[in-house]
Protein backbone atom coordinates (compact mmCIF):
# COMPACT_ATOMS: atom_id res chain seq x y z
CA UNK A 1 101.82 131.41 82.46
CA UNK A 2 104.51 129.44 80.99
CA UNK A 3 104.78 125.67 81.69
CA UNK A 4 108.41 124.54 82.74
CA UNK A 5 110.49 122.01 80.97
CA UNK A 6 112.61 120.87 84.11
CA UNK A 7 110.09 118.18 85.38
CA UNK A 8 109.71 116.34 81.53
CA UNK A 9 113.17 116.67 80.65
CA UNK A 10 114.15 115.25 84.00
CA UNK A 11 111.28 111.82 83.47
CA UNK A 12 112.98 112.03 79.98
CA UNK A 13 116.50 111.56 81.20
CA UNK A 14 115.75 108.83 83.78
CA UNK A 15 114.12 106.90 81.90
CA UNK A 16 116.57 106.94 79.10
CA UNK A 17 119.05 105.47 81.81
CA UNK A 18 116.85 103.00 82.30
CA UNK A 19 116.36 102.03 79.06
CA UNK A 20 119.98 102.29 78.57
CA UNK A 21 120.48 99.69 81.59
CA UNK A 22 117.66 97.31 80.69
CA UNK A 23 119.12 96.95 77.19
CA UNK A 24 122.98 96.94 77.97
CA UNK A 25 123.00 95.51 81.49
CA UNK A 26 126.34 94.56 81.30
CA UNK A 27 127.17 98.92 80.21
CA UNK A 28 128.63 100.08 83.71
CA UNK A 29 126.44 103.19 83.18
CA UNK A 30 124.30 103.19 86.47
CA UNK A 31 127.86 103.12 88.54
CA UNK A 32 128.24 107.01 87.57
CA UNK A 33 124.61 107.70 87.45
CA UNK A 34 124.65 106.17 91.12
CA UNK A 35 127.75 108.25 92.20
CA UNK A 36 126.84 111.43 90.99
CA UNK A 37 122.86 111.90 91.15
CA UNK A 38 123.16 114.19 93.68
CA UNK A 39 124.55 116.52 91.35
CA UNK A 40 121.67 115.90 88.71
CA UNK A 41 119.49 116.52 91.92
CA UNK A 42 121.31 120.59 92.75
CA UNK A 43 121.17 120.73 89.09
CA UNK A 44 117.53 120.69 88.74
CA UNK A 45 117.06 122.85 91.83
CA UNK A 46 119.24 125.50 90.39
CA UNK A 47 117.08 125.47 86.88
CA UNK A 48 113.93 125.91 88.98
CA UNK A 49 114.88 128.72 91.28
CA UNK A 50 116.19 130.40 88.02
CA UNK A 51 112.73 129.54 86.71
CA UNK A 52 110.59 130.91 90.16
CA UNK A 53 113.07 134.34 90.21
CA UNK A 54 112.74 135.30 86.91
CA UNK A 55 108.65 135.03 86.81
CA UNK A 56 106.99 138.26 86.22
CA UNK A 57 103.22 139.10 86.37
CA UNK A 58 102.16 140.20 83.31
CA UNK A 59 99.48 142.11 84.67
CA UNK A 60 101.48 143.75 87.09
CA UNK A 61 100.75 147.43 87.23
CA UNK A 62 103.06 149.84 89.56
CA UNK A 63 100.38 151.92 89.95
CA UNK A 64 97.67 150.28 91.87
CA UNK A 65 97.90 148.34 95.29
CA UNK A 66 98.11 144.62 94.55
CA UNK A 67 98.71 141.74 97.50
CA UNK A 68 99.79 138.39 96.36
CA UNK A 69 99.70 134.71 98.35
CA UNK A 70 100.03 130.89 97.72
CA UNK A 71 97.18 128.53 97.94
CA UNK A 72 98.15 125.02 97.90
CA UNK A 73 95.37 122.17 97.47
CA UNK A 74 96.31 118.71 98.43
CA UNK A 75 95.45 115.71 96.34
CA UNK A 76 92.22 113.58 98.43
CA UNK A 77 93.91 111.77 101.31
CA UNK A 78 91.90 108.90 103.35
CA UNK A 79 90.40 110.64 106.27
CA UNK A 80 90.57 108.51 109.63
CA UNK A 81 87.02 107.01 109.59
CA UNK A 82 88.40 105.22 105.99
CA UNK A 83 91.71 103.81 107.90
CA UNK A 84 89.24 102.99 110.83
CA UNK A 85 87.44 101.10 108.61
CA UNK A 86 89.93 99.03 106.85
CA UNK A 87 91.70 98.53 110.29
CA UNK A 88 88.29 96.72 111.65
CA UNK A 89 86.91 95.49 108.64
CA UNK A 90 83.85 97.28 109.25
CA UNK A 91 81.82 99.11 106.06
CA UNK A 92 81.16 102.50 107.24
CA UNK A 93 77.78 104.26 107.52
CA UNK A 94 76.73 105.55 104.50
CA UNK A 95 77.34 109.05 103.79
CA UNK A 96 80.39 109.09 105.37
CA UNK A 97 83.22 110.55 103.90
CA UNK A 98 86.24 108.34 103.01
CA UNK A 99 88.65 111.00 102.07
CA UNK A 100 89.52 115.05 102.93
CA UNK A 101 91.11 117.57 100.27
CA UNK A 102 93.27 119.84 103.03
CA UNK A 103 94.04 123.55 101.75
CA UNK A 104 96.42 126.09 102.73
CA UNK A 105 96.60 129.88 102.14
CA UNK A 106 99.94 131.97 103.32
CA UNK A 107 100.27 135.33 104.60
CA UNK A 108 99.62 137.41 101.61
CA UNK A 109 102.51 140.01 100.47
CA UNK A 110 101.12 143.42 100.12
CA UNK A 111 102.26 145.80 97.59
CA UNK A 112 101.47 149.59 97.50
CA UNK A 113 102.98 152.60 95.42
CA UNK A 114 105.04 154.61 96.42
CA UNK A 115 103.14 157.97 95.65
């Protein structure tokens, strides 16, 4: 699957206005950049949704049933006996877990042929 260029280009471009600022801070640069980032913000959600729509499966085949979802994996979050623990300075027992990776799974899209 191809990689997209929206998110680099995008770290690319803000922190060449950065640069830009912390080298000319007198430039009067970030007063656009301020006014219109909203506009940098549609622009970049228009280049992805162009990106998502025009994705194809390569190994798409008409002919034979196929059913597609979305899992999503979260990054390890502190679970609540971590927070507990910090809140009353106490060092939990051991074996307990300090942090939970949640997961998701939608409704899956099913796809059969026609004939």
């Amino acid at each position: 699957m191809r990689r997209s260029f929206t998110g680099p280009l995008m770290l690319l471009v803000i922190g060449s206005l950065f640069l830009w600022h912390n080298l000319h801070p007198d430039a009067r640069l970030f007063d656009a950049v301020s006014r219109y980032w909203p506009f940098v913000l549609i622009a970049w959600g228009l280049i992805r949704l162009i990106e998502v729509s025009i994705w194809r499966d390569p190994n798409f085949n008409a002919a034979e049933r196929a059913f597609y979802y979305v899992r999503v994996i979260e990054i390890p979050t502190p679970r609540w006996t971590a927070y507990d623990a910090k809140r009353f300075g106490v060092k939990p027992l051991p074996g307990t877990r300090m942090t939970i990776t949640e997961r998701a799974y939608t409704s899956p899209i099913w796809y059969t042929p026609e004939n």
